[in-house]
Structures are given as structure tokens and as C-alpha cells.
PDB file of N, CA and C in Angstrom:
ATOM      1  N   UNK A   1      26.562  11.032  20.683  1.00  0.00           N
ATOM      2  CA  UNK A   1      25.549  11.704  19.883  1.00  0.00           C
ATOM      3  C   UNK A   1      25.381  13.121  20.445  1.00  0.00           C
ATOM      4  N   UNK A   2      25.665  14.202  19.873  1.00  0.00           N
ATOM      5  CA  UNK A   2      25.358  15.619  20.042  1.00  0.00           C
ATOM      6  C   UNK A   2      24.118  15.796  20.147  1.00  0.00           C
ATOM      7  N   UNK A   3      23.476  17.547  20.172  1.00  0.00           N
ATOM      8  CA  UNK A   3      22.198  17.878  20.427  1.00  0.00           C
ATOM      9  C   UNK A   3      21.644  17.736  19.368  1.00  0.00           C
ATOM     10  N   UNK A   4      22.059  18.096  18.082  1.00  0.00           N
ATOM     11  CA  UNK A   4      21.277  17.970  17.043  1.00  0.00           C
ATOM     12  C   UNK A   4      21.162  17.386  16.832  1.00  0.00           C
ATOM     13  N   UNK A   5      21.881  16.095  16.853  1.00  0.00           N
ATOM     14  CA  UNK A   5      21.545  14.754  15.848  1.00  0.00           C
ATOM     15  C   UNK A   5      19.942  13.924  16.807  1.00  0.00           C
ATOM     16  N   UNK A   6      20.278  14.462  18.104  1.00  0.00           N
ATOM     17  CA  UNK A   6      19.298  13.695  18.599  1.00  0.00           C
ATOM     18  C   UNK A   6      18.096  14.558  18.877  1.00  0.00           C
ATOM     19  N   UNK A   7      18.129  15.525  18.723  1.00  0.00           N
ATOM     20  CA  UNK A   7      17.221  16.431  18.320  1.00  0.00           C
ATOM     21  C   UNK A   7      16.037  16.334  16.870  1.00  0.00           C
ATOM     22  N   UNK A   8      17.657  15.828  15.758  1.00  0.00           N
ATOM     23  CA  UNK A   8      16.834  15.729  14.540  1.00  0.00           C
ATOM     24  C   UNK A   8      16.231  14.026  14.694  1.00  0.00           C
ATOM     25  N   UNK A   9      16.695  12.842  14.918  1.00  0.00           N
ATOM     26  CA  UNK A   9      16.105  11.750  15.495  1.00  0.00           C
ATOM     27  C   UNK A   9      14.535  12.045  15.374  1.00  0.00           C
ATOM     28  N   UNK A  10      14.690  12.746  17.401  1.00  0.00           N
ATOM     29  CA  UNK A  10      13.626  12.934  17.921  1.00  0.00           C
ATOM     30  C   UNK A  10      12.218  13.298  16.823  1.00  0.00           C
ATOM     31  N   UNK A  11      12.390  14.657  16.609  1.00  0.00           N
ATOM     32  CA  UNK A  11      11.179  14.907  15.586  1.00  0.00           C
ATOM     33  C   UNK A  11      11.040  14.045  14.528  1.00  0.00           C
ATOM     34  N   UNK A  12      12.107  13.070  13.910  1.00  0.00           N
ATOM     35  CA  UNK A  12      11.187  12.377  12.729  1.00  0.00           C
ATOM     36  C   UNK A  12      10.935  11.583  13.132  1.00  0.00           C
ATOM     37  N   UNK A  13      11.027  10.697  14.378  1.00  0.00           N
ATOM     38  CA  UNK A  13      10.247   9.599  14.573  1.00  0.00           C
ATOM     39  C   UNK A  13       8.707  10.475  15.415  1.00  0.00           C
ATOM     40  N   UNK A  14       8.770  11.794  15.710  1.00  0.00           N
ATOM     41  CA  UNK A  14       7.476  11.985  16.194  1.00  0.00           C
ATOM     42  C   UNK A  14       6.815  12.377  14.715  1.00  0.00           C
ATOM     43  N   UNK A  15       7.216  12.646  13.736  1.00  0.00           N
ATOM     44  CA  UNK A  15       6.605  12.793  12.258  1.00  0.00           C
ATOM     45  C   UNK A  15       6.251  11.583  12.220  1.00  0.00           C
ATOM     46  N   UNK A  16       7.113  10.331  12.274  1.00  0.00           N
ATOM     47  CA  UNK A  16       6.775   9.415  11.810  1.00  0.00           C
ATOM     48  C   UNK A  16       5.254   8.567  12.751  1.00  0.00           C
ATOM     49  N   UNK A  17       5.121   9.004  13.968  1.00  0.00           N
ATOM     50  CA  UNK A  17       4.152   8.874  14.458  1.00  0.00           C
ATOM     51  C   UNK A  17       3.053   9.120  14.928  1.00  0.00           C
ATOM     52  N   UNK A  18       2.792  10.578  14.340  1.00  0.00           N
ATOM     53  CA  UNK A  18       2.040  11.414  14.011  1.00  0.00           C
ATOM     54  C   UNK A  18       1.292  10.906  12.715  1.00  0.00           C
ATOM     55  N   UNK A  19       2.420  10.542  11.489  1.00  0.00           N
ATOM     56  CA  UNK A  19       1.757  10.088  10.699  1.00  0.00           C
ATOM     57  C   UNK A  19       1.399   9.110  10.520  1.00  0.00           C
ATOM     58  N   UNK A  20       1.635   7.835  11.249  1.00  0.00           N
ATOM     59  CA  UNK A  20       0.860   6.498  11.754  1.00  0.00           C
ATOM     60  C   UNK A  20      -0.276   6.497  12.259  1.00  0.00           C
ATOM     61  N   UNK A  21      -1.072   7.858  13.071  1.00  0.00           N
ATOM     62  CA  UNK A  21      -1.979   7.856  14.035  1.00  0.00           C
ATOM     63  C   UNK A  21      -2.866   8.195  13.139  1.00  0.00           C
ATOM     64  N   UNK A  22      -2.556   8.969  12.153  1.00  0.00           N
ATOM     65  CA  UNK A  22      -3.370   9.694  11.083  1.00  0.00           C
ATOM     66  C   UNK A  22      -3.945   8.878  10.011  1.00  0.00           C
ATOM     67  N   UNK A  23      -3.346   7.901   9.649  1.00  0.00           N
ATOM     68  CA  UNK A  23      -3.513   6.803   9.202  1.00  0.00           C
ATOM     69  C   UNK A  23      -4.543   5.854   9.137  1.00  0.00           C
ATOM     70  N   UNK A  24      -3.788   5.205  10.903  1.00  0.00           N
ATOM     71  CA  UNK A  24      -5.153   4.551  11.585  1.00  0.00           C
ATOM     72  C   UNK A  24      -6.094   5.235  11.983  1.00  0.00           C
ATOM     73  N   UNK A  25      -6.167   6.980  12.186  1.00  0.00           N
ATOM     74  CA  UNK A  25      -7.354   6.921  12.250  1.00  0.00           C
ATOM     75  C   UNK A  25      -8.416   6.600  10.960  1.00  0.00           C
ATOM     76  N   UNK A  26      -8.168   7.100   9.652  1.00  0.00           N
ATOM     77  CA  UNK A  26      -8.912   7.029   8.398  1.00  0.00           C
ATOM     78  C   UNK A  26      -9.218   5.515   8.501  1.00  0.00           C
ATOM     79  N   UNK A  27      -8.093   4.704   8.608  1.00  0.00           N
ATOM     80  CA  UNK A  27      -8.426   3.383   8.407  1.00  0.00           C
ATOM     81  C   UNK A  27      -9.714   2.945   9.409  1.00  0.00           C
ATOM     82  N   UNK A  28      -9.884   3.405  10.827  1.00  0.00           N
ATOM     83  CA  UNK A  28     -10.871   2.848  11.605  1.00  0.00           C
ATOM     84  C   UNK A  28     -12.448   3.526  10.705  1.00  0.00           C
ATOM     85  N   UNK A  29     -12.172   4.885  10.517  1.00  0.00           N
ATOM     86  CA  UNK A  29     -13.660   5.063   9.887  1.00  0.00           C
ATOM     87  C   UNK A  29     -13.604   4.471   8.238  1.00  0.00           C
ATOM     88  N   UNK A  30     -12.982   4.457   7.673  1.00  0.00           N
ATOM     89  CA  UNK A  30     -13.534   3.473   6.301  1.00  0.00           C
ATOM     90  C   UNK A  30     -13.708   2.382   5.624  1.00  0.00           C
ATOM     91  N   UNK A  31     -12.174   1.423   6.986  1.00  0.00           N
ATOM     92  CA  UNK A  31     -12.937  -0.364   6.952  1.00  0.00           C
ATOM     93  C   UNK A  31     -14.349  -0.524   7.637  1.00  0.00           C
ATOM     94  N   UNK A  32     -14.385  -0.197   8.355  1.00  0.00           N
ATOM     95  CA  UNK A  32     -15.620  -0.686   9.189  1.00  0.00           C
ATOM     96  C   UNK A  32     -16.833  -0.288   8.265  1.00  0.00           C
ATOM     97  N   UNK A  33     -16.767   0.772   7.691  1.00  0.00           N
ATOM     98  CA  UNK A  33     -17.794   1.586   6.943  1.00  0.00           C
ATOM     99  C   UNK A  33     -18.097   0.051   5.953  1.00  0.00           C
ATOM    100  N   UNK A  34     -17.189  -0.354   4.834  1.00  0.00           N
ATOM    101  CA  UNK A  34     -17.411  -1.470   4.138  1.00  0.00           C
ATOM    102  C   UNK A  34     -17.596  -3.038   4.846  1.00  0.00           C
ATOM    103  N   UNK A  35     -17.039  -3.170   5.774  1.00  0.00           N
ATOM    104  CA  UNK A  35     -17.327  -4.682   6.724  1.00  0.00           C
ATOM    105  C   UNK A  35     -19.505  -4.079   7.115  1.00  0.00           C
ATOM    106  N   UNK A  36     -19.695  -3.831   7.725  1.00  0.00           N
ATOM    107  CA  UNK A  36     -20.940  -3.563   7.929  1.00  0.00           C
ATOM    108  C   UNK A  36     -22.038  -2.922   6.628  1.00  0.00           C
ATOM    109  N   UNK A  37     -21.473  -2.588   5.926  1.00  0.00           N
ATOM    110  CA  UNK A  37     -21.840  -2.053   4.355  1.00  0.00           C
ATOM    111  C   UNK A  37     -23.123  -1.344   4.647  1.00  0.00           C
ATOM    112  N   UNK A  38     -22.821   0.014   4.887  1.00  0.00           N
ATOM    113  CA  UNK A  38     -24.127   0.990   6.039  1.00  0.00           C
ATOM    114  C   UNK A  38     -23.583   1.935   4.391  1.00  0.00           C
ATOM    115  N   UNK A  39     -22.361   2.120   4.141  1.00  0.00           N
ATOM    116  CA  UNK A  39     -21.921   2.942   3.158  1.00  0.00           C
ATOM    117  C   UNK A  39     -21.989   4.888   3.516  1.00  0.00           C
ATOM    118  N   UNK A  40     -21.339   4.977   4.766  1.00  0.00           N
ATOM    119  CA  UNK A  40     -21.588   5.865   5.253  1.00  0.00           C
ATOM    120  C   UNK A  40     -20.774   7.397   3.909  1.00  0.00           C
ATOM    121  N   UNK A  41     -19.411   6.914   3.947  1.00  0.00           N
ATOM    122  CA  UNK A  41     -18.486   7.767   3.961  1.00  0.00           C
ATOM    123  C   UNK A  41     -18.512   7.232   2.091  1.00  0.00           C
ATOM    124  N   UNK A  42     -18.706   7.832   0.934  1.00  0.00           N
ATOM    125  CA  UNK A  42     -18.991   7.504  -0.341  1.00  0.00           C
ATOM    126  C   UNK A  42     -18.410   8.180  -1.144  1.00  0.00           C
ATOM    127  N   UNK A  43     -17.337   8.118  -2.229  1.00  0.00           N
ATOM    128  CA  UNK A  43     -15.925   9.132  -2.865  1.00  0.00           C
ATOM    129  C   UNK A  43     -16.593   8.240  -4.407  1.00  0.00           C
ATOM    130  N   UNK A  44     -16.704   9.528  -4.964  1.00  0.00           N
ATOM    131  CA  UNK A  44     -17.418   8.680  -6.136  1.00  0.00           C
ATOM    132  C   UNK A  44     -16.442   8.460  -7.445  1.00  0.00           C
ATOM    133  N   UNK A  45     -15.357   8.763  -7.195  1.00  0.00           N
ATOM    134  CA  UNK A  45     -14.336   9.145  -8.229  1.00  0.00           C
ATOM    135  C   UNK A  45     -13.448   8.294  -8.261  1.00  0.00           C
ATOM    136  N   UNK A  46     -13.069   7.394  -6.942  1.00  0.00           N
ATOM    137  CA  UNK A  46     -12.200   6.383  -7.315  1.00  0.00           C
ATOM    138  C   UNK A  46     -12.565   5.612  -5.547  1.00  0.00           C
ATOM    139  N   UNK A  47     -12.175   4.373  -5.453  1.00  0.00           N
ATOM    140  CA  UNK A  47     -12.429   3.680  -4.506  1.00  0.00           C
ATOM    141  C   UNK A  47     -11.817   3.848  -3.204  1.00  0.00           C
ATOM    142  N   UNK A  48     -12.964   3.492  -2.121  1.00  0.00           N
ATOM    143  CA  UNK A  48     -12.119   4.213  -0.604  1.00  0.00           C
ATOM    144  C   UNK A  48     -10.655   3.597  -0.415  1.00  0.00           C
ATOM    145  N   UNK A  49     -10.362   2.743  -0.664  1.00  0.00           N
ATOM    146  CA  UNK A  49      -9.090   1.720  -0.319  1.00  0.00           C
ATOM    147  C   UNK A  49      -7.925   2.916  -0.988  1.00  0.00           C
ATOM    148  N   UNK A  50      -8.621   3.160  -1.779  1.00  0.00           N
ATOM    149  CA  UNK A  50      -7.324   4.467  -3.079  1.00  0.00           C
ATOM    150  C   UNK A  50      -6.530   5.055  -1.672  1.00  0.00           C
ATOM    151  N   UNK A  51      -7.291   5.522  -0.759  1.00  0.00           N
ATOM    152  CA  UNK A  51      -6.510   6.936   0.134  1.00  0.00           C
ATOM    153  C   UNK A  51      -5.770   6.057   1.276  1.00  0.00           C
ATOM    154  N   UNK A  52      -6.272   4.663   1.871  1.00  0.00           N
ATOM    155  CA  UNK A  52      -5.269   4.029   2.228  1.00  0.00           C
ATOM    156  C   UNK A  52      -3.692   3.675   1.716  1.00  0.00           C
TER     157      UNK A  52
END
């Protein structure tokens, strides 16, 4: 494997886990928001689950 190939690798699995973190974070603030039903975080246009 040359520099680039493992170069190009490298960054999409850090894309790809960058965009996993980003993810779970939304997911920690808007399940919990509905399990405890406090209804903090409120999108009136279509349902929170939509942006999951």
C-alpha cells in the first residue's frame, strides 16, 4: 500500500468517525428528552426522530 492510498483510507474512516460522534451526540440530547418527557428540545414541523 503506497502513501496515498493509505493516506486516503486514513481520512475517511476519520470522516467516518467524526460523523458517528456527531450523531451520538444529537441522539444523547433527544432520546432522553422523550424517555423522561420534560420536552425540552421541540421542532414543530416534523418529528424529532426525522433528524436521526
Amino acid at each position: 500500500m503506497d502513501y496515498d492510498t493509505a493516506h486516503t483510507r486514513t481520512n475517511n474512516i476519520r470522516k467516518f468517525y467524526k460523523s458517528l460522534f456527531i450523531f451520538a451526540l444529537f441522539a444523547v440530547l433527544i432520546i432522553p428528552d422523550d424517555i423522561f418527557g420534560e420536552k425540552m428540545i421541540s421542532f414543530h414541523w416534523f418529528d424529532r426522530y426525522t433528524i436521526l
